[in-house]
Protein backbone atom coordinates (compact mmCIF):
# COMPACT_ATOMS: atom_id res chain seq x y z
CA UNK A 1 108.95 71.63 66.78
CA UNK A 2 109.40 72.38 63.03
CA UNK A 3 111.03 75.03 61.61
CA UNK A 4 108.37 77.22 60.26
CA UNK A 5 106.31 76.67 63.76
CA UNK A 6 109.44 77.79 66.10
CA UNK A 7 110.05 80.95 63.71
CA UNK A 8 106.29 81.99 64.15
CA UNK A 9 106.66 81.06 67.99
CA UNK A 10 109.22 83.88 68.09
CA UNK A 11 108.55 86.34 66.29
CA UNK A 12 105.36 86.70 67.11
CA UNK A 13 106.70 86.67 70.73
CA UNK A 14 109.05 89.92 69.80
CA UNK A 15 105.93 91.70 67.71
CA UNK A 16 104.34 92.29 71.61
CA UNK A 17 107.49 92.43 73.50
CA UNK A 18 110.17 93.72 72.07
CA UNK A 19 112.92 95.80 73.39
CA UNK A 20 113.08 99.56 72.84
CA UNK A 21 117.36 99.77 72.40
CA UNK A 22 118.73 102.39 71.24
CA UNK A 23 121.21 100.51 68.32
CA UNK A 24 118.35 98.99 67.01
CA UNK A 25 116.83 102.87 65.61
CA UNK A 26 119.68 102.58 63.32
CA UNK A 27 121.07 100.30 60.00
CA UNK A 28 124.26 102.64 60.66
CA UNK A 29 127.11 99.91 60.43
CA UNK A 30 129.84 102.32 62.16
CA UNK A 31 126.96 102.39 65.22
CA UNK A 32 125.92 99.11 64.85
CA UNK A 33 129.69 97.87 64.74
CA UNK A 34 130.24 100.13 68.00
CA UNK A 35 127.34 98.31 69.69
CA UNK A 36 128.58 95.53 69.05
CA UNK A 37 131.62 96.00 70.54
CA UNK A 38 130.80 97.70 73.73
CA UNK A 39 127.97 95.21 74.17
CA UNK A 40 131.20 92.37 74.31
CA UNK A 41 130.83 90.81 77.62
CA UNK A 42 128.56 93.76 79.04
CA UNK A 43 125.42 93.90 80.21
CA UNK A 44 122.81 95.91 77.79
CA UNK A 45 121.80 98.26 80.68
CA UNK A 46 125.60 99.54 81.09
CA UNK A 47 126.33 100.23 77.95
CA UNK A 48 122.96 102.03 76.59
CA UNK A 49 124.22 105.53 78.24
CA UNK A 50 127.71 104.49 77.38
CA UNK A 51 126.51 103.98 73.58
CA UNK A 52 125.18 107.35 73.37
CA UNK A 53 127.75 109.39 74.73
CA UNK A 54 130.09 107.56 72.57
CA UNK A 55 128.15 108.84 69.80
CA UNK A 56 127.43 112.42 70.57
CA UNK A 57 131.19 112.52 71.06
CA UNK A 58 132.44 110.67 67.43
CA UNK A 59 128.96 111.07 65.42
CA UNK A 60 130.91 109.52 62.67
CA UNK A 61 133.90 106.58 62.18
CA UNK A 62 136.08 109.70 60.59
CA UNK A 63 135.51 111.81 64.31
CA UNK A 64 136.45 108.30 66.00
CA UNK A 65 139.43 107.55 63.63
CA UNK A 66 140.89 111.19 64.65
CA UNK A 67 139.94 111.51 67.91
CA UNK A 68 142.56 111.75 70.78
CA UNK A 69 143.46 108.09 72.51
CA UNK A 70 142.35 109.37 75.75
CA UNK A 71 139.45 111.25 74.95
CA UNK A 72 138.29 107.55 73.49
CA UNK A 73 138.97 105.44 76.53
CA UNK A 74 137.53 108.37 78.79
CA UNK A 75 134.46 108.01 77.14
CA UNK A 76 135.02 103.96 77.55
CA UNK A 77 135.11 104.49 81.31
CA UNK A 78 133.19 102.11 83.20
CA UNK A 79 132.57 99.70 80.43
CA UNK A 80 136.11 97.55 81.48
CA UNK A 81 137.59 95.68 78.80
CA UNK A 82 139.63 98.97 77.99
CA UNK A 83 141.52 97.01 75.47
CA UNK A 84 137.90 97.27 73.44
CA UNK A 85 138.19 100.80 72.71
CA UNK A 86 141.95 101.05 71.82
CA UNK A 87 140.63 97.83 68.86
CA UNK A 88 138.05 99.64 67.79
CA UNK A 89 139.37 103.04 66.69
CA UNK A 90 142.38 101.38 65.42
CA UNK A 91 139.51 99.33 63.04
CA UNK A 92 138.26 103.14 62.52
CA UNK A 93 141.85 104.42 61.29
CA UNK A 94 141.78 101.52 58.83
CA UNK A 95 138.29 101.92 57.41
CA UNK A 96 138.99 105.48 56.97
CA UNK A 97 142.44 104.52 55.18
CA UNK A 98 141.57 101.55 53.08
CA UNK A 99 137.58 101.94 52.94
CA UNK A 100 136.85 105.57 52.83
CA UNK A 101 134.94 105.79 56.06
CA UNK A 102 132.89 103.43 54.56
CA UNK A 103 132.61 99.73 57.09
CA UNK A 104 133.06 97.27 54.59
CA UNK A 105 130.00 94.93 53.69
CA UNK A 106 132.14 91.50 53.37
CA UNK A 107 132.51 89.35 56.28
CA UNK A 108 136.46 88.22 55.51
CA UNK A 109 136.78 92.38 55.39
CA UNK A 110 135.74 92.61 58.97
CA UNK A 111 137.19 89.60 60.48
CA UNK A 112 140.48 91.46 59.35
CA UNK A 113 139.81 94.34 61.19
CA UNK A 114 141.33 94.85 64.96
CA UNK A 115 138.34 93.45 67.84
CA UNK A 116 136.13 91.94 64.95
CA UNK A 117 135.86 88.67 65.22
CA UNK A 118 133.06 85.80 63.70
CA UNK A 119 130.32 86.62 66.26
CA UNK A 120 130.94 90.59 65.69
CA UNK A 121 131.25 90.44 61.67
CA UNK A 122 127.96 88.24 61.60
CA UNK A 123 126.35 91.08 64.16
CA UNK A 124 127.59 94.23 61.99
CA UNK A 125 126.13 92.05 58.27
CA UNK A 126 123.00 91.08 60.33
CA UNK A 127 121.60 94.38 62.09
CA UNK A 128 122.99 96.69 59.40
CA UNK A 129 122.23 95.22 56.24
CA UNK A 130 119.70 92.75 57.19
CA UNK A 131 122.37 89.55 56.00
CA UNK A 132 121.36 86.19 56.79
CA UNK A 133 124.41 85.72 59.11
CA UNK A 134 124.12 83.73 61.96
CA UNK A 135 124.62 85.36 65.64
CA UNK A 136 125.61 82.52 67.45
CA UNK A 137 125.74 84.40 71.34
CA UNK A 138 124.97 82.35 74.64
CA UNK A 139 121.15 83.40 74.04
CA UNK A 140 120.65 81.89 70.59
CA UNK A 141 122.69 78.81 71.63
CA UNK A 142 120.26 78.49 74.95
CA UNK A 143 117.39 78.26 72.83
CA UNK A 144 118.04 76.23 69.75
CA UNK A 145 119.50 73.59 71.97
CA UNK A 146 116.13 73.62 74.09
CA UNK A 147 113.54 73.97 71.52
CA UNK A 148 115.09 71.83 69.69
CA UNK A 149 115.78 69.81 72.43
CA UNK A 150 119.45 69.12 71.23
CA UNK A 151 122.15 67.90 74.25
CA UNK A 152 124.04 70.46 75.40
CA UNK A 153 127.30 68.75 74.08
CA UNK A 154 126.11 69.62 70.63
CA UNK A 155 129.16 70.99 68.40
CA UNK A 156 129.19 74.54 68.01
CA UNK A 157 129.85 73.74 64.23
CA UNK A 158 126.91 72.04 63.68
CA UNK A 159 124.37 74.64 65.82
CA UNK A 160 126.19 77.07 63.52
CA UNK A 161 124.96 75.16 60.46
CA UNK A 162 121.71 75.00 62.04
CA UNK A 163 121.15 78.48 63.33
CA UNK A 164 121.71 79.51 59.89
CA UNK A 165 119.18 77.72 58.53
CA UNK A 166 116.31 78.81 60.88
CA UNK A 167 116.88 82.35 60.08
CA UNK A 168 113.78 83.53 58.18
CA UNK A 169 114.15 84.92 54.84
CA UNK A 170 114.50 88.38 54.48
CA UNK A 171 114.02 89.16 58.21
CA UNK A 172 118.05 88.42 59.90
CA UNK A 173 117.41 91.70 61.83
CA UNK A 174 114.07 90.52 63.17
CA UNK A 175 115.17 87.04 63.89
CA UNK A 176 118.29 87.82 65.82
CA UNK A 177 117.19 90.66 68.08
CA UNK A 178 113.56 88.23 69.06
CA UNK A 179 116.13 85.72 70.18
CA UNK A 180 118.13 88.35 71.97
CA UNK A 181 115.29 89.18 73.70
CA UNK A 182 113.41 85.71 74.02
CA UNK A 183 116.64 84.41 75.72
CA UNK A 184 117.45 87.15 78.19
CA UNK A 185 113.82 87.32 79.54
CA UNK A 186 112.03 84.37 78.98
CA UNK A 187 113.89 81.18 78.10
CA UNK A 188 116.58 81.96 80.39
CA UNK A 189 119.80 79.93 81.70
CA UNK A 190 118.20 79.42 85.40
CA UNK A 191 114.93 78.07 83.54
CA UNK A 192 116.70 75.67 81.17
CA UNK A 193 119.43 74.44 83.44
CA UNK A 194 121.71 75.01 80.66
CA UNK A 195 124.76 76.81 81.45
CA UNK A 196 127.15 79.13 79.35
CA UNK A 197 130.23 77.50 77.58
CA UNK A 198 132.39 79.74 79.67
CA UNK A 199 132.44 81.09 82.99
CA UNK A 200 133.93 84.12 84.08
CA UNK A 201 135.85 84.74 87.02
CA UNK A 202 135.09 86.73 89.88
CA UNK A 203 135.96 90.38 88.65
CA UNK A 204 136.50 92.48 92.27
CA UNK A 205 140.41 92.56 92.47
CA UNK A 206 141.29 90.61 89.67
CA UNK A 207 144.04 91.68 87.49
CA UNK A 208 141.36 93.08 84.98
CA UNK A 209 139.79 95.02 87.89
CA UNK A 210 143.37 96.69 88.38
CA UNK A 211 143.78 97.48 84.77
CA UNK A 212 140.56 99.62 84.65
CA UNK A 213 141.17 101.01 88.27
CA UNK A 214 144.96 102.23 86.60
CA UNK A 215 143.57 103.28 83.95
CA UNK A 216 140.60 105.61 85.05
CA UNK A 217 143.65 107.40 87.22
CA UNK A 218 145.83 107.89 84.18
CA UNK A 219 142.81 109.54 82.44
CA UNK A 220 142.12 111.60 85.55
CA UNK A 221 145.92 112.65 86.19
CA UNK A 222 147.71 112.12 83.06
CA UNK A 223 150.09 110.27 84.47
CA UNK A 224 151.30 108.72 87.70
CA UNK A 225 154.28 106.38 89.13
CA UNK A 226 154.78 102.57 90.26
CA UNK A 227 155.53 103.46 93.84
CA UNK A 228 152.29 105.74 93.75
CA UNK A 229 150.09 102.98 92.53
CA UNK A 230 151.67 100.38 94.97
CA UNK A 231 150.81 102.29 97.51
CA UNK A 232 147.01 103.00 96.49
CA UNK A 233 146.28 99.53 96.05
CA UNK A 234 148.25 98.30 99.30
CA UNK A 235 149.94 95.89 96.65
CA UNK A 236 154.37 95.46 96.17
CA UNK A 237 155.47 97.61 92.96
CA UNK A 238 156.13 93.75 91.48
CA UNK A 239 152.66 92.90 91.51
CA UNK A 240 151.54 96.52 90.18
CA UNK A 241 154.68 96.44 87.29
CA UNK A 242 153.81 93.19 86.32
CA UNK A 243 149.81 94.39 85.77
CA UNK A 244 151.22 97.49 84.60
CA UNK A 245 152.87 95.50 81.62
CA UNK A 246 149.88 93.78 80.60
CA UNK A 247 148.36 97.26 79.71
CA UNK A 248 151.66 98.36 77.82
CA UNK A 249 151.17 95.27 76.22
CA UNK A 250 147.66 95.83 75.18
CA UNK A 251 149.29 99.26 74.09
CA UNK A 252 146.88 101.02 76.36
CA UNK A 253 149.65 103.02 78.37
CA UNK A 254 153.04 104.10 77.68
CA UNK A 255 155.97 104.26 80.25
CA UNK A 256 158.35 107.43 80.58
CA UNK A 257 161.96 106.40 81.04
């Protein structure tokens, strides 16, 4: 399939069936950047109510930026990755400091700022101002490598190379969310066969599941003690110290002597 015949295949795909998401009603780049970050390994139907709450609550990256710690990850609840939210409104404080409120336009800008990395940079450029930036998630990758009919062993560098140059001109925002979509309904992994470059591990009961469970009581209660926690979780106060210093770590909690 050329190029011009596989753009035309998708978009006019996405002109019938796109989805109606709330982040995609806005070029905001302080809401498109908080998407982007809550939709970080979650699913899109989690973090849609999530998303607007977060928004009523800090309409704007200054309200975010000054906002109590707590009140932040209260509001983050339920989303996991708790370390997210802490990233994101230190990258507030900063913009606020060294940008004026204003999310900076340059990708090297971005990338320097806490929980932005190349995927989340190239998201912000893309759905806010419409950049041709290259969103390289597991979707896109699913379907260049099967229309294309590339192996699956295909370097990441040169899809990148190649994802860039499919995007049509002038229509980044288009392009990206029709893949977005095209790969989560249509061409999906169980269809192709072709599986994510990463797998993650069973979440129940896992350290990260502890995290979140310690941290939705220390939101509740304020505050709370090893032997307490131990106890909950029918775990030894070694095993809950040594996940409770993985959140100190992530500078989620602090610890009274």
């Amino acid at each position: 399939m050329n190029k011009q015949a596989f753009q035309q295949k998708i978009l006019s795909w996405y002109e019938k069936n796109k989805r109606d998401l709330p982040w995609r009603k806005t070029t905001d780049p302080y809401a498109i950047m908080v998407s982007e970050i809550m939709l970080q390994q979650t699913q899109v139907d989690r973090v849609i109510p999530k998303y607007q709450a977060f928004l009523k609550a800090f309409p704007t990256i200054k309200d975010l930026a000054e906002a109590p710690t707590s009140q932040v990850l209260e509001l983050w609840s339920g989303l996991g990755y708790n370390s997210r939210a802490i990233r994101l409104q230190e990258a507030a404080k900063i913009i606020c400091k060294q940008y004026r409120g204003q999310v900076p336009k340059s990708r090297d800008a971005l990338m320097d700022l806490p929980g932005i990395g190349p995927y989340t940079s190239n998201a912000i450029l893309s759905f806010a101002h419409n950049l041709p930036f290259p969103c390289m998630d597991t979707n896109i990758r699913r379907i260049i490598l099967h229309e294309l009919q590339l192996p699956e062993k295909t370097a990441p560098e040169k899809l990148y190379v190649l994802a860039e140059s499919l995007i049509p001109e002038g229509r980044s925002r288009d392009w990206h969310n029709a893949l977005m979509d095209y790969g989560s309904t249509i061409l999906t992994a169980r269809k192709t066969g072709i599986k994510s470059l990463t797998t993650q591990s069973k979440f129940l009961h896992s350290k990260r599941w502890y995290r979140g469970q310690i941290l939705k009581i220390l939101v509740k209660e304020k505050e709370t003690t090893l032997k307490k926690l131990a106890k909950l979780f029918e775990k030894s106060p070694a095993d809950i110290e040594e996940i409770v210093q993985e959140l100190l770590k992530a500078r989620l909690i602090a610890v009274e002597p």
